[in-house]
Protein backbone atom coordinates (compact mmCIF):
# COMPACT_ATOMS: atom_id res chain seq x y z
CA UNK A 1 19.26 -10.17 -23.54
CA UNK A 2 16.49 -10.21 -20.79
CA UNK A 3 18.08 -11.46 -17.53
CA UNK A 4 17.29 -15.32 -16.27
CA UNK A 5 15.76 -13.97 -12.92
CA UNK A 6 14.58 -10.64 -11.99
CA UNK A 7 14.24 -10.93 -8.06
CA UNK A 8 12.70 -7.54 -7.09
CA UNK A 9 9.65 -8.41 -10.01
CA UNK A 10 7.02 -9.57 -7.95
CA UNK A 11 4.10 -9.20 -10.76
CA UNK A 12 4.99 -11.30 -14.43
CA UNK A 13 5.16 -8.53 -16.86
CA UNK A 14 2.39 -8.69 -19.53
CA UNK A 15 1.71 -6.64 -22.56
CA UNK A 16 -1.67 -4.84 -22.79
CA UNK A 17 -2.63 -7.76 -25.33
CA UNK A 18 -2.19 -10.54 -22.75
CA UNK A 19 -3.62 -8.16 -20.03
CA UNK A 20 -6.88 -7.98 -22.21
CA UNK A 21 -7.15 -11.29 -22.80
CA UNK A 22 -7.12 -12.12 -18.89
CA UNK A 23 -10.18 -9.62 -17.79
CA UNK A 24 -12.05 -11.54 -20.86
CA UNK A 25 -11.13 -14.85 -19.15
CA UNK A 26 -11.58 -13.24 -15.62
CA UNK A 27 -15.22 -11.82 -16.79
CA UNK A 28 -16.03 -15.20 -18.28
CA UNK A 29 -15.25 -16.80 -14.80
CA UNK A 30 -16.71 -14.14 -12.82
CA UNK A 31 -20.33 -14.55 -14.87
CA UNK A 32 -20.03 -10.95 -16.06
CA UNK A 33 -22.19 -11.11 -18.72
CA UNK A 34 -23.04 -6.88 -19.10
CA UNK A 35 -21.83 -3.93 -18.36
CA UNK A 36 -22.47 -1.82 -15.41
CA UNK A 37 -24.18 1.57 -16.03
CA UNK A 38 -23.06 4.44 -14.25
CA UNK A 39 -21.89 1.99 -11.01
CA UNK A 40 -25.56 0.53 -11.31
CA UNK A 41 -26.48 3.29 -8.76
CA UNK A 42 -30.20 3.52 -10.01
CA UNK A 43 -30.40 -0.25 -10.70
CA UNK A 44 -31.01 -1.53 -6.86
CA UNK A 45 -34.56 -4.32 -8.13
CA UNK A 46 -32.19 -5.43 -10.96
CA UNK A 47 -29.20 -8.10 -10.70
CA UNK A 48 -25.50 -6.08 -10.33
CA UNK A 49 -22.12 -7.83 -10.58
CA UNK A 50 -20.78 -5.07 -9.52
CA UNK A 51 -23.30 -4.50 -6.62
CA UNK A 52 -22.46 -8.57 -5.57
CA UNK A 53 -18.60 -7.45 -6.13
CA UNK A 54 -18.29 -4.49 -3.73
CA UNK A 55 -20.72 -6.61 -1.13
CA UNK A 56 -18.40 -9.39 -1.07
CA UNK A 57 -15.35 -6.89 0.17
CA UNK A 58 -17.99 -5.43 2.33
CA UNK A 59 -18.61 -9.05 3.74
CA UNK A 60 -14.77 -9.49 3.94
CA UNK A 61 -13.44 -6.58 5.46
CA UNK A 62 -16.45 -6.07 7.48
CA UNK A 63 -17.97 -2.78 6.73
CA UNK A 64 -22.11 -2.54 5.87
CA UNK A 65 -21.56 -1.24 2.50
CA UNK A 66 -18.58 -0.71 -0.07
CA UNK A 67 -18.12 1.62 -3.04
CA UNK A 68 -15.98 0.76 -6.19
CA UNK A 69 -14.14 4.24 -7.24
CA UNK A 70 -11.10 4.54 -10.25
CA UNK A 71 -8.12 5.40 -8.31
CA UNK A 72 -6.93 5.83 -4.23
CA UNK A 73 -6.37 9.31 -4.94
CA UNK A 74 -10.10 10.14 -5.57
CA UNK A 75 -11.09 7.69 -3.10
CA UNK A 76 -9.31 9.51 -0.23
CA UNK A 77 -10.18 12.50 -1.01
CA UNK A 78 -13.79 11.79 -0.95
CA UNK A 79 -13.48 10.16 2.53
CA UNK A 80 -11.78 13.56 3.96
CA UNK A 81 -14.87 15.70 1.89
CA UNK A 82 -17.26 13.54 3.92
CA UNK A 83 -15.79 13.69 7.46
CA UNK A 84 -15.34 17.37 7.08
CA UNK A 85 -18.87 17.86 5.74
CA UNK A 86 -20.34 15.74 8.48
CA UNK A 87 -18.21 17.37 11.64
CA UNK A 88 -18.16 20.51 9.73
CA UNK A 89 -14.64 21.18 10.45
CA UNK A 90 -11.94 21.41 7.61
CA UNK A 91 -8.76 20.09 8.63
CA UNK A 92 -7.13 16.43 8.85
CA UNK A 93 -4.18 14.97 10.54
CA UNK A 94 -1.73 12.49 8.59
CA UNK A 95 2.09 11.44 9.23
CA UNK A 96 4.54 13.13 7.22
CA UNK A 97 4.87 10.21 5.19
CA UNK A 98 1.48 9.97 3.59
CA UNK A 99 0.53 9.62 0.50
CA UNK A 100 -1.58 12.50 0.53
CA UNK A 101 1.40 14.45 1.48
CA UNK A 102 3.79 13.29 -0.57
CA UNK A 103 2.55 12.33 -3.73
CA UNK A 104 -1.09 14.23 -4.43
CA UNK A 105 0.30 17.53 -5.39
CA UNK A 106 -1.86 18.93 -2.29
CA UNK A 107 -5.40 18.48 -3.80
CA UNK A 108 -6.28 18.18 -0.35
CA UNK A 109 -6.23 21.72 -0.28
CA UNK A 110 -6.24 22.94 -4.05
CA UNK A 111 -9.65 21.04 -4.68
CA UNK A 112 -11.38 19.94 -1.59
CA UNK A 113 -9.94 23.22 0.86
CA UNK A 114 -8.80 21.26 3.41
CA UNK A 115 -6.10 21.60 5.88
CA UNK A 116 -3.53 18.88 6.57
CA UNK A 117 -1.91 18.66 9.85
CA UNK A 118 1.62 17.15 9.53
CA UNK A 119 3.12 14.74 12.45
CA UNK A 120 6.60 15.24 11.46
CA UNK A 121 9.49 13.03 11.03
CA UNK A 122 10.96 11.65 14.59
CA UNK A 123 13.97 13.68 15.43
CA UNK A 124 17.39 11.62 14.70
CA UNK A 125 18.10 11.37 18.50
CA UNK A 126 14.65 9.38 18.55
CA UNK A 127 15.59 6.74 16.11
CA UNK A 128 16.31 3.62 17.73
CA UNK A 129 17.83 1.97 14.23
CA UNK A 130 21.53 3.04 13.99
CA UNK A 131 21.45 4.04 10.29
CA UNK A 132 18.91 6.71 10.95
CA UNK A 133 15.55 5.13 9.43
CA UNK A 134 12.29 5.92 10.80
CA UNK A 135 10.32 3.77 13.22
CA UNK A 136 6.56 3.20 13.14
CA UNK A 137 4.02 5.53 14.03
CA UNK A 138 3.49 5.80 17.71
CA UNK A 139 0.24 6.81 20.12
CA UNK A 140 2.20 9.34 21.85
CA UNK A 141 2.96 10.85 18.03
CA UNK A 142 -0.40 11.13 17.25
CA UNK A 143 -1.85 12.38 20.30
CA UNK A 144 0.67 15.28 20.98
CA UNK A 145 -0.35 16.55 17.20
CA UNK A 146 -4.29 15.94 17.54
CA UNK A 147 -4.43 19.58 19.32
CA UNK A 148 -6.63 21.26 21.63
CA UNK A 149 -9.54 19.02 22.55
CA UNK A 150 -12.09 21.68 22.34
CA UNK A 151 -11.09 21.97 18.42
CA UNK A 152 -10.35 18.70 17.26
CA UNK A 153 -9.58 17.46 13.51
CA UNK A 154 -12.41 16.28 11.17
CA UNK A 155 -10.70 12.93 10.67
CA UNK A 156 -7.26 11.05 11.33
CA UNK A 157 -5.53 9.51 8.58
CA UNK A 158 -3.26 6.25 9.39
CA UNK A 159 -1.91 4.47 6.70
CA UNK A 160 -1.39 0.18 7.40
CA UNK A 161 1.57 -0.53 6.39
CA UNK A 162 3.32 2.34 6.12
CA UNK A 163 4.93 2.03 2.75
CA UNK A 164 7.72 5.15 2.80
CA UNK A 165 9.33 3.41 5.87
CA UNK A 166 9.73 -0.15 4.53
CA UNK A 167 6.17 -1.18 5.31
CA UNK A 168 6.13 -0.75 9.29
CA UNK A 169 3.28 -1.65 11.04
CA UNK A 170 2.45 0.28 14.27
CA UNK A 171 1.68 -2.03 17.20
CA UNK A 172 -1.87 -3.07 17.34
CA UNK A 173 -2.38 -2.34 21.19
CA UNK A 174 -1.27 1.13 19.99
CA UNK A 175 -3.67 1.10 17.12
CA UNK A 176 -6.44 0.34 19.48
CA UNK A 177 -5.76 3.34 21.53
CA UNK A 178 -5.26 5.46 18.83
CA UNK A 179 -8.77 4.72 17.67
CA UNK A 180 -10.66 5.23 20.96
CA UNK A 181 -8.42 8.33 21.55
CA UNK A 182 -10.07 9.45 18.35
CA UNK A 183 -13.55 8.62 19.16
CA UNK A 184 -13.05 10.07 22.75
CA UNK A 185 -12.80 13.57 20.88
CA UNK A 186 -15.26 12.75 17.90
CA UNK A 187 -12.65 12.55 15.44
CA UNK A 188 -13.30 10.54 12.17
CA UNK A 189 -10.61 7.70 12.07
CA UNK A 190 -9.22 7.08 8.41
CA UNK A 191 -7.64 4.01 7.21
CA UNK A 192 -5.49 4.31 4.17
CA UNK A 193 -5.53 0.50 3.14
CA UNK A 194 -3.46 0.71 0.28
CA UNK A 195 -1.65 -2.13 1.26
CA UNK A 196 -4.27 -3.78 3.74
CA UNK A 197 -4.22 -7.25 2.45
CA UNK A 198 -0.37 -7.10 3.19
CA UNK A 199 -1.19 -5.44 6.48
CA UNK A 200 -3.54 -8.46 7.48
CA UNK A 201 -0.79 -11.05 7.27
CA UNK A 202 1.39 -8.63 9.65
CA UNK A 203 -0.88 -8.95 12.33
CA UNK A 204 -1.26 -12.55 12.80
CA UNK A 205 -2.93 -12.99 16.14
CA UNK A 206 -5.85 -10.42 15.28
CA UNK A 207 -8.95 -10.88 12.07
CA UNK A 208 -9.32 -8.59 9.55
CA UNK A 209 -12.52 -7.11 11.04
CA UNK A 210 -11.06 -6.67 13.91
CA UNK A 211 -8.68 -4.40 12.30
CA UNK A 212 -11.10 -2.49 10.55
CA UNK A 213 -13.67 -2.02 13.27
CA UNK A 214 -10.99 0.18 14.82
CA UNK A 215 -12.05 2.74 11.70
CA UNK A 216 -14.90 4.70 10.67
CA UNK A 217 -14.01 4.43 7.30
CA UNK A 218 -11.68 2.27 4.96
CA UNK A 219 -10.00 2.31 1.38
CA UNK A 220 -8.52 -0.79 -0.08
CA UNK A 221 -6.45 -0.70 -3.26
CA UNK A 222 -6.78 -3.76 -6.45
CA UNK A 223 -3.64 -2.90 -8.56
CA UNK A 224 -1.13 -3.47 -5.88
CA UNK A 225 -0.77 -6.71 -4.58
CA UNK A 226 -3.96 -8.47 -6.17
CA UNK A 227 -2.78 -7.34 -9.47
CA UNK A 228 -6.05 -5.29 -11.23
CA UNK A 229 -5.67 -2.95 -13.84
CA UNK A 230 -6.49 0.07 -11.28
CA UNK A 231 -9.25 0.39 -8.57
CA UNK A 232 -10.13 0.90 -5.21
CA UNK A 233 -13.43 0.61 -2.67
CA UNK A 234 -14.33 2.96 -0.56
CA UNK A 235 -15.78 1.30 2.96
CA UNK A 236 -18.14 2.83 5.84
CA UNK A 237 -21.40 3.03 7.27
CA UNK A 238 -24.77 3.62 4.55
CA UNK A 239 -24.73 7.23 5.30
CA UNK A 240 -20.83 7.23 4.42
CA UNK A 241 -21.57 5.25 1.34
CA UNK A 242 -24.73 7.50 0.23
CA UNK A 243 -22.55 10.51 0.71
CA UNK A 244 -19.40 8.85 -1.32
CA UNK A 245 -21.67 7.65 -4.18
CA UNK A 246 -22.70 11.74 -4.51
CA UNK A 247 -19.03 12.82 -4.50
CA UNK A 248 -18.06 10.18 -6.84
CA UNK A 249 -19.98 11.64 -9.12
CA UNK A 250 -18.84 15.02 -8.13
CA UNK A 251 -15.03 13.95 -8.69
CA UNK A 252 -16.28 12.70 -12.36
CA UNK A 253 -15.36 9.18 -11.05
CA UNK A 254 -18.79 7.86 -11.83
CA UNK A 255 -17.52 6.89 -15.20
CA UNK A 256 -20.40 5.00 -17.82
CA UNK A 257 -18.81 1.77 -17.12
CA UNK A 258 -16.33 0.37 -14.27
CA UNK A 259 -16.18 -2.67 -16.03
CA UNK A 260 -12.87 -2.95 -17.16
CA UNK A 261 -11.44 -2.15 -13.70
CA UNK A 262 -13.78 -3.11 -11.67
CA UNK A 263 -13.74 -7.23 -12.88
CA UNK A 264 -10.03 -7.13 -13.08
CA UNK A 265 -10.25 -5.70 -9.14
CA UNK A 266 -13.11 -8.49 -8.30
CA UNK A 267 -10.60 -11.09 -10.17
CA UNK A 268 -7.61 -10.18 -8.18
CA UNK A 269 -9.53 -10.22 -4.89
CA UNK A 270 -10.57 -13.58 -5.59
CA UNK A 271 -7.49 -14.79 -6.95
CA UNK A 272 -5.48 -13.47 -3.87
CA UNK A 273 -6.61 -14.88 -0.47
CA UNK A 274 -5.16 -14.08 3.42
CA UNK A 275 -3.10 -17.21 2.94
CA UNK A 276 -1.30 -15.79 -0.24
CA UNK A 277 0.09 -12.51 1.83
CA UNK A 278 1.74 -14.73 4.87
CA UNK A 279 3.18 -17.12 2.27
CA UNK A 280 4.48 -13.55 0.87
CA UNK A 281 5.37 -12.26 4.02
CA UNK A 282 6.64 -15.87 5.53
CA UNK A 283 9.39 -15.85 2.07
CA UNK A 284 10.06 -12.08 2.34
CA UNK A 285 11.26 -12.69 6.08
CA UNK A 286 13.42 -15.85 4.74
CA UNK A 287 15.02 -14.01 1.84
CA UNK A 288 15.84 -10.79 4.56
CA UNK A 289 17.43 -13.16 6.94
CA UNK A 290 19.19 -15.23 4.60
CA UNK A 291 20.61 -12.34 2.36
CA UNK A 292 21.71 -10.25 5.75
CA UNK A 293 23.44 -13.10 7.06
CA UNK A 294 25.35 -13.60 3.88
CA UNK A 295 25.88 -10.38 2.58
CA UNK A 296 25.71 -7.85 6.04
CA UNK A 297 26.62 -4.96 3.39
CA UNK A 298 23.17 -4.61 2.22
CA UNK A 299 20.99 -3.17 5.04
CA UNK A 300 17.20 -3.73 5.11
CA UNK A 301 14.84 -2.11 7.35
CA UNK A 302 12.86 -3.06 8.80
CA UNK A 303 15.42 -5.91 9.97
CA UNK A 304 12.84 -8.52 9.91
CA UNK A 305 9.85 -7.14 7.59
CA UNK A 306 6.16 -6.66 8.85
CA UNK A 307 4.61 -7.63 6.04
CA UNK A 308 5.61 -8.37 2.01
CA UNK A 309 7.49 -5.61 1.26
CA UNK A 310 10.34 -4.04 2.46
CA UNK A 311 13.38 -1.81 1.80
CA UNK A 312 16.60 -2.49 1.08
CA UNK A 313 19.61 0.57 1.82
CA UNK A 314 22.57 -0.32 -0.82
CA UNK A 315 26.25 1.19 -0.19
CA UNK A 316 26.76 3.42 -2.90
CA UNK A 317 25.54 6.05 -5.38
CA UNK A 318 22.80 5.25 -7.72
CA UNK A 319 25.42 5.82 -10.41
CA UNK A 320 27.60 3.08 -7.96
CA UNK A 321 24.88 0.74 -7.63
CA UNK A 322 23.50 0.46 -10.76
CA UNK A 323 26.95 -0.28 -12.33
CA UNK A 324 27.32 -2.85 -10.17
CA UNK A 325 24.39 -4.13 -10.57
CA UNK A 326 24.90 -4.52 -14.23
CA UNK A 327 27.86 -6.23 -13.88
CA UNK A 328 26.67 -9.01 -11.26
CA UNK A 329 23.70 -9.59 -13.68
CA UNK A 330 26.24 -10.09 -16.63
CA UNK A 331 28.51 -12.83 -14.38
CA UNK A 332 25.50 -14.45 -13.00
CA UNK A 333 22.08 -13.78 -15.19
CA UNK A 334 20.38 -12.67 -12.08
CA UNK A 335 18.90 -8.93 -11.95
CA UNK A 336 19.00 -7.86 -8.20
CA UNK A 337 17.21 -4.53 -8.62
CA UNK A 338 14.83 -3.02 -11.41
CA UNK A 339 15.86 1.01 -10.35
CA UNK A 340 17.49 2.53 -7.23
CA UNK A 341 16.33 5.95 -5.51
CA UNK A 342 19.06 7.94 -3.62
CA UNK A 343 18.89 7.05 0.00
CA UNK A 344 16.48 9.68 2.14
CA UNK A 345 19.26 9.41 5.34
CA UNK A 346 22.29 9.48 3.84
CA UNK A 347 23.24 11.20 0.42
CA UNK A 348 26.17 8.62 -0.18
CA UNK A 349 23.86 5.39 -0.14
CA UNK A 350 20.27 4.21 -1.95
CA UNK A 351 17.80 2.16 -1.56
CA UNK A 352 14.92 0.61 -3.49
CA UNK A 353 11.66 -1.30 -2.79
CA UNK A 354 11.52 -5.19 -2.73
CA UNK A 355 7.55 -6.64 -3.02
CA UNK A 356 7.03 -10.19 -2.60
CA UNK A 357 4.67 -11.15 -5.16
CA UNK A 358 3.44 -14.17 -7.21
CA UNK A 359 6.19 -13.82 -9.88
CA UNK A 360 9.29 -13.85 -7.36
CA UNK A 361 7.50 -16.01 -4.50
CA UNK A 362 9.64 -19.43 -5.34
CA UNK A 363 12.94 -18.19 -6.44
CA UNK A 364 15.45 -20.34 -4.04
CA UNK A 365 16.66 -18.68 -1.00
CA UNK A 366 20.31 -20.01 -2.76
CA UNK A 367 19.65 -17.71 -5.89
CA UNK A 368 19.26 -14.34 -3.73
CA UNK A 369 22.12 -14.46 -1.90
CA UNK A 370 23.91 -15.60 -5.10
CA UNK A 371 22.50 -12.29 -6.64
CA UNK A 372 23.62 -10.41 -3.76
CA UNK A 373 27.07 -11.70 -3.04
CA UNK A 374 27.68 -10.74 -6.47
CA UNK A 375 26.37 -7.67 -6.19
CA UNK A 376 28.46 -6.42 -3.25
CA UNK A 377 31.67 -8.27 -4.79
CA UNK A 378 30.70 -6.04 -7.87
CA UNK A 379 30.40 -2.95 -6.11
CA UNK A 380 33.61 -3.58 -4.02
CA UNK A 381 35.58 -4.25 -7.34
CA UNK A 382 34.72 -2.12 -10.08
CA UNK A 383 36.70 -2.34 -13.31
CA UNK A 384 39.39 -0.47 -14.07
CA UNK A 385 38.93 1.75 -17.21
């Protein structure tokens, strides 16, 4: 029997049927009445919707000119090809917890021959939260691993929010001098905006262009929190954009048609303004606060989230947790968790991901701690066999 509530699901689940049958109602809304050809590249005197679609998050996010590519992962990697083309130097520096660290199987150096320059993990001495977990990334991180000078980096990579850390956002007086240390030394400054419409509602006294201006070049990700099928856009200057538009092609991104992804992306974006994310991010903070005054066993960090997501650091084994998960959802018909992960800081605990989203937005503050409370009785009590 499918649980009653589900409170880490922050997207409905829909089968690929229903998921069709939306991008025909979102291209029917959108006035998408062909298909693009080859991203409508050699097109420029005829009408584009998906010209008018990647202007609109050029408008928004303001860059001069945007480029529509399949997936982050190419996306990326075409923005580090470019900055190392144009400065003619082939390395990059990212945090250790990047997703081009972590999770690309190093294409950064197995297809474009680049070389990543790690900022490690703080030392444990240097972490101000008593259970270990990892602060934001700092200036004085970043500019003790920039190097000599005289042989700088073709580009710096910062992601906003961090995801691998709970979604942390560094300080934005910090992010400022991060970015004019990196123009000072003619160093390329990377945003990896994976989560940047989050990101926006975590820095409330400051516009989105005033975020981006700080970078020379921007990616943005659709099948996150706006819900597409898959996409991304690419961001920067017209030379940027000329040069991405020839490695798209180059990556064998420049598929026949975007359609399919591309007016699910435009839908989402549409769908899913600023004022969504600090509703999001507004609930996400009440649910934290509410659920760590109840139930202090379950730990979140960070303490009071940045933005709509954030992780939460459960007492036990995933073999403990899920058990006890099981059984809560059986006494109360609420799901706490979809999966647990064991715990990066300590071997005897885990953790798991919690998104605010559209689909868990309005469940009552009452019904999470209910969840939880269970949960921890649960995991405190096991039955006997």
């Amino acid at each position: 029997m499918a649980p009653s509530v589900t409170l880490s699901s922050a997207k409905k689940p829909k089968s690929p049927a229903e998921v069709l049958s939306q991008l025909s109602e979102d291209a029917l809304s959108l006035g998408v009445t062909s298909f693009d050809v080859y991203g409508d590249f050699n097109t420029s005197s005829s009408p584009s919707w998906l010209r008018t679609f990647q202007a609109e998050v050029a408008a928004r996010l303001g860059k001069p000119r945007a480029l529509f590519v399949p997936s982050g992962v190419m996306a990326q990697g075409i923005a580090l090809k470019i900055h190392a083309e144009t400065t003619q130097r082939n390395s990059f520096v990212a945090r250790h917890d990047s997703h081009l660290h972590l999770h690309e199987q190093n294409s950064f150096s197995h297809l474009l021959n680049l070389e990543a320059v790690i900022i490690p993990p703080p030392s444990p001495s240097s972490c101000s939260s008593p259970d270990g977990f990892h602060p934001s990334l700092s200036f004085d991180e970043v500019k003790s691993h920039l190097g000599d000078p005289s042989s700088p980096p073709a580009t710096l990579v910062l992601e906003l929010p961090e995801r691998e850390i709970g979604g942390k956002l560094i300080p934005f007086d910090q992010l400022q001098r991060v970015s004019q240390l990196a123009r000072s030394r003619g160093i390329a400054f990377h945003l990896d905006g994976a989560r940047l419409w989050e990101a926006e509602a975590g820095y409330p006294d400051h516009s989105l262009h005033e975020i981006t201006a700080l970078f020379d070049s921007v990616y943005v990700s659709f099948y996150k929190g706006l819900g597409g099928i898959t996409g991304a856009i690419l961001l920067g200057d017209d030379a940027f954009i000329d040069a991405a538009q020839v490695w798209l092609r180059r990556f064998g991104g420049n598929l026949f048609t975007q359609l399919p992804y591309a007016v699910s992306s435009w839908a989402g974006f549409r769908r899913y303004p600023h004022a969504e994310f600090v509703a999001r991010r507004r609930q996400l903070q009440a649910v934290v606060a509410a659920v760590s005054e109840a139930v202090p066993a379950i730990r979140f960090d960070p303490p009071v989230p940045d933005v709509s997501m954030v992780h939460i650091h459960l007492p036990g084994s995933v073999a403990q947790v899920t058990a006890a998960r099981d059984a809560a959802e059986l006494a109360t018909g609420i799901r706490v968790f979809a999966a647990a992960r064991p715990s990066k800081v300590d071997a005897t605990k885990s953790y798991f991901e919690l998104n605010m989203g559209p689909f868990n937005l309005d469940i009552p503050l009452e019904t999470w701690v209910r969840g939880w409370t269970a949960f921890v009785d649960a995991l405190l009590h096991p039955p006997t066999v």
